[in-house]
C-alpha atoms as a PDB file:
ATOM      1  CA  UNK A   1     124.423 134.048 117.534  1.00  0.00           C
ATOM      2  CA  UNK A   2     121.582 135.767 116.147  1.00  0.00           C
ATOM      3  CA  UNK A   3     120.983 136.249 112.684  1.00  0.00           C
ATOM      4  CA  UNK A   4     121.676 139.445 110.681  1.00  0.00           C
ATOM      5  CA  UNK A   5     117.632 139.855 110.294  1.00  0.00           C
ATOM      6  CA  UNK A   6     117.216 139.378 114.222  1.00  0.00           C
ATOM      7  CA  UNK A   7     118.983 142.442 114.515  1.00  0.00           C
ATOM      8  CA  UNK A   8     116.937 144.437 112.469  1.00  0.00           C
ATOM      9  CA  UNK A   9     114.346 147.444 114.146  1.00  0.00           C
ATOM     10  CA  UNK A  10     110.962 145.493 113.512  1.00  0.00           C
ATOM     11  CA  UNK A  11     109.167 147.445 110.990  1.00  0.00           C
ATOM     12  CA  UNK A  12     112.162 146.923 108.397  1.00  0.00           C
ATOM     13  CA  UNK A  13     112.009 142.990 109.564  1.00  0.00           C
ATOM     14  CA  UNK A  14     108.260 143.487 108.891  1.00  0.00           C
ATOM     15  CA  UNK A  15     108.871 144.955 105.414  1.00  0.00           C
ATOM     16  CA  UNK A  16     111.239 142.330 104.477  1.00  0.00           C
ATOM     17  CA  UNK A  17     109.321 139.571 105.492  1.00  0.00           C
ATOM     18  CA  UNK A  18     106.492 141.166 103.881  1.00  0.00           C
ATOM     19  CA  UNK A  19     108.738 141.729 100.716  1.00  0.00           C
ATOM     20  CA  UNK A  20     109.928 138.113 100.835  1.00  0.00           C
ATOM     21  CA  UNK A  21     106.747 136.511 100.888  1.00  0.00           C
ATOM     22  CA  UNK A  22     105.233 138.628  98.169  1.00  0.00           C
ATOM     23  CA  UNK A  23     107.773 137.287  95.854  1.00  0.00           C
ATOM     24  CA  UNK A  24     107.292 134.293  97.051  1.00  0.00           C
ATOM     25  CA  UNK A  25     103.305 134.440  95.938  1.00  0.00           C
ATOM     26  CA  UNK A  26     104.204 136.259  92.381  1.00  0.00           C
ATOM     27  CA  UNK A  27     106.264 133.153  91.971  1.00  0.00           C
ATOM     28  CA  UNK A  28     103.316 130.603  92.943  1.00  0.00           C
ATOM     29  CA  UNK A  29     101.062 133.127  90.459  1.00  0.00           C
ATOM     30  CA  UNK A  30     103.512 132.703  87.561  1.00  0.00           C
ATOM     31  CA  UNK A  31     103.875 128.734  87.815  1.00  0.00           C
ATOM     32  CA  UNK A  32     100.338 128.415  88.535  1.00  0.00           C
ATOM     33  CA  UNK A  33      99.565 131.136  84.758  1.00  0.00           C
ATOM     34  CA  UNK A  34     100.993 128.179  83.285  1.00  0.00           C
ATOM     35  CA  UNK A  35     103.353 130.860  81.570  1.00  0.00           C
ATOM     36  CA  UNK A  36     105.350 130.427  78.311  1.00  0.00           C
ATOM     37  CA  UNK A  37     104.919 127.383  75.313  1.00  0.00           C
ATOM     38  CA  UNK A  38     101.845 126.649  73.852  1.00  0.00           C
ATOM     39  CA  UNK A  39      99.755 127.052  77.530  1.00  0.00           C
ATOM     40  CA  UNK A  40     100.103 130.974  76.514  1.00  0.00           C
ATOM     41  CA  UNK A  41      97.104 130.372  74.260  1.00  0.00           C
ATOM     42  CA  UNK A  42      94.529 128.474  76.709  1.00  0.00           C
ATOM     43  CA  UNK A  43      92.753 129.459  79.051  1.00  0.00           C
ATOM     44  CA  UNK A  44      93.176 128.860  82.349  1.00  0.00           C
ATOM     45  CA  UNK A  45      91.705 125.825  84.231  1.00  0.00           C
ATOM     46  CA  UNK A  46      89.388 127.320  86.923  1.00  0.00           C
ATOM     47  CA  UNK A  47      91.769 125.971  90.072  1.00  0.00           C
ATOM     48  CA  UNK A  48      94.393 128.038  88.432  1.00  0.00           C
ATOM     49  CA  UNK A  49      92.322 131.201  88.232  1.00  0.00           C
ATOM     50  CA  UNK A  50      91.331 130.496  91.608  1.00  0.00           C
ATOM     51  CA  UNK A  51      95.087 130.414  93.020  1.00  0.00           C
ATOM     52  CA  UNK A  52      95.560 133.242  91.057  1.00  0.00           C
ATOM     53  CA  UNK A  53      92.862 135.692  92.536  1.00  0.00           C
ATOM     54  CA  UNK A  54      93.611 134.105  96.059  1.00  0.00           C
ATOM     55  CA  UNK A  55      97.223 134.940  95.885  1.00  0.00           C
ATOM     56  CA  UNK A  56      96.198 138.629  94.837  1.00  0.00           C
ATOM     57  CA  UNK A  57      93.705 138.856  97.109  1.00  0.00           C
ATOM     58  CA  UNK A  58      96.894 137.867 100.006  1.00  0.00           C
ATOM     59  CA  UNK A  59      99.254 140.282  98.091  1.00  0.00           C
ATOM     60  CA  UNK A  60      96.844 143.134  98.081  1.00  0.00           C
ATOM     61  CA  UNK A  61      96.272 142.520 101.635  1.00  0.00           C
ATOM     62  CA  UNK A  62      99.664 142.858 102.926  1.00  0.00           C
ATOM     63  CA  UNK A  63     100.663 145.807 100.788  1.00  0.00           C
ATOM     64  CA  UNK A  64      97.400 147.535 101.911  1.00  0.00           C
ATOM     65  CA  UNK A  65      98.255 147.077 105.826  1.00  0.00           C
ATOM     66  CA  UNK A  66     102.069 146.672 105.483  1.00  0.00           C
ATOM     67  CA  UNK A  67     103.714 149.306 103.033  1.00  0.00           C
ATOM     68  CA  UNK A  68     100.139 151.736 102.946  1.00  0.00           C
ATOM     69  CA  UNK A  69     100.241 151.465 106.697  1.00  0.00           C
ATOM     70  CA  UNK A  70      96.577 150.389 107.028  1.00  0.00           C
ATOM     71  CA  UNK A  71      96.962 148.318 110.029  1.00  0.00           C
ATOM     72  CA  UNK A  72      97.074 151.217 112.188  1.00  0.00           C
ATOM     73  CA  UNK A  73      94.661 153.250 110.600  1.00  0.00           C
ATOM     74  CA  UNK A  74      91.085 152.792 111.429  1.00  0.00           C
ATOM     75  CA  UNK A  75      88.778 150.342 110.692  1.00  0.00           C
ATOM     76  CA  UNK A  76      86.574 152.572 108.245  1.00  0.00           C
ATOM     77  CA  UNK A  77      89.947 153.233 106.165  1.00  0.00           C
ATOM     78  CA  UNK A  78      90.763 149.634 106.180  1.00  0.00           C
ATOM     79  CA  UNK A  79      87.046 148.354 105.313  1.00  0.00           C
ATOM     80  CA  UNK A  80      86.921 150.603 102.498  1.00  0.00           C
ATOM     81  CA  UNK A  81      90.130 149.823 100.724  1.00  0.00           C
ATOM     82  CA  UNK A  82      89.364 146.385 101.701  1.00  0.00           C
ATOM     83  CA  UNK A  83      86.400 146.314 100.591  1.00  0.00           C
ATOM     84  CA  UNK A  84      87.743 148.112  97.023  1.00  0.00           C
ATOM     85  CA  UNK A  85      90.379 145.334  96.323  1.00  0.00           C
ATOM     86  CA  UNK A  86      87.531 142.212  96.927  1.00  0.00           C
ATOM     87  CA  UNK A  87      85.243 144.241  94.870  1.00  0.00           C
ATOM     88  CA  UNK A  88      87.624 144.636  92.030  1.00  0.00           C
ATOM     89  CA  UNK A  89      88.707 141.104  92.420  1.00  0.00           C
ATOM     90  CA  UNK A  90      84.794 139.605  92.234  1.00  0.00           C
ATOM     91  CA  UNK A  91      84.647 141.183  89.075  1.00  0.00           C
ATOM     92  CA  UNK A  92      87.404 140.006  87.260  1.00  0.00           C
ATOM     93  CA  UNK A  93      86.427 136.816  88.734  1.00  0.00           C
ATOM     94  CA  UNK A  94      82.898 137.627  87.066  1.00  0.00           C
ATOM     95  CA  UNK A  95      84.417 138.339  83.828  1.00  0.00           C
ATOM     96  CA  UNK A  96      86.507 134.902  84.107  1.00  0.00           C
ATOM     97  CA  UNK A  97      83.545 133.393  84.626  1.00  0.00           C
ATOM     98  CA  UNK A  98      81.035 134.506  82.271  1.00  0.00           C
ATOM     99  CA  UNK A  99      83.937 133.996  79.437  1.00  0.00           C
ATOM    100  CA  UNK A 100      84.259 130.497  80.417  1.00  0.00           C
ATOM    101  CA  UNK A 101      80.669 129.929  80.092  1.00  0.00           C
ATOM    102  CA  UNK A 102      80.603 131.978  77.315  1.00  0.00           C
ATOM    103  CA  UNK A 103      83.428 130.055  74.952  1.00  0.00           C
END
């Protein structure tokens, strides 16, 4: 018998699988924040950071070629906005860095 999501047209499947494992990620980016107690005033160890900006990186990603329908527009459209996320992303990464070395 196949299941209730078999039956769906593929692009909603593809949006709710898409859907599912983006909340799936935010959850791995909130346990890995270290969120609430006294961890709220730390800051984070540089494996967490790391997770962090690899799970946006992912999230980005799939919204860019799954909900902005990227994946079948062409490869100059997807290189730029591609290219916009990991540039926004090296420099936060920069500015973790630099105050890490900095405090």
């Amino acid at each position: 018998m196949p299941t209730r999501l078999a039956t769906l047209p593929p692009a909603t499947r593809r949006l709710l699988i898409t859907w599912a494992v983006l909340m799936g990620l935010t959850l791995v980016t909130m346990f890995s924040a270290q969120l609430g107690g006294d961890a709220r005033l730390q800051a984070l160890p540089l494996w967490s950071a790391g997770l962090l900006l690899l799970s946006t990186a992912f999230k980005a990603h799939q919204v860019l070629m799954t909900y902005l329908g990227l994946r079948d527009a062409s490869a100059a459209w997807r290189g730029a906005f591609i290219g916009l996320v990991l540039f926004t992303l090296l420099l936060v990464a920069s500015g973790y860095l630099l105050a890490q070395l900095g405090g």
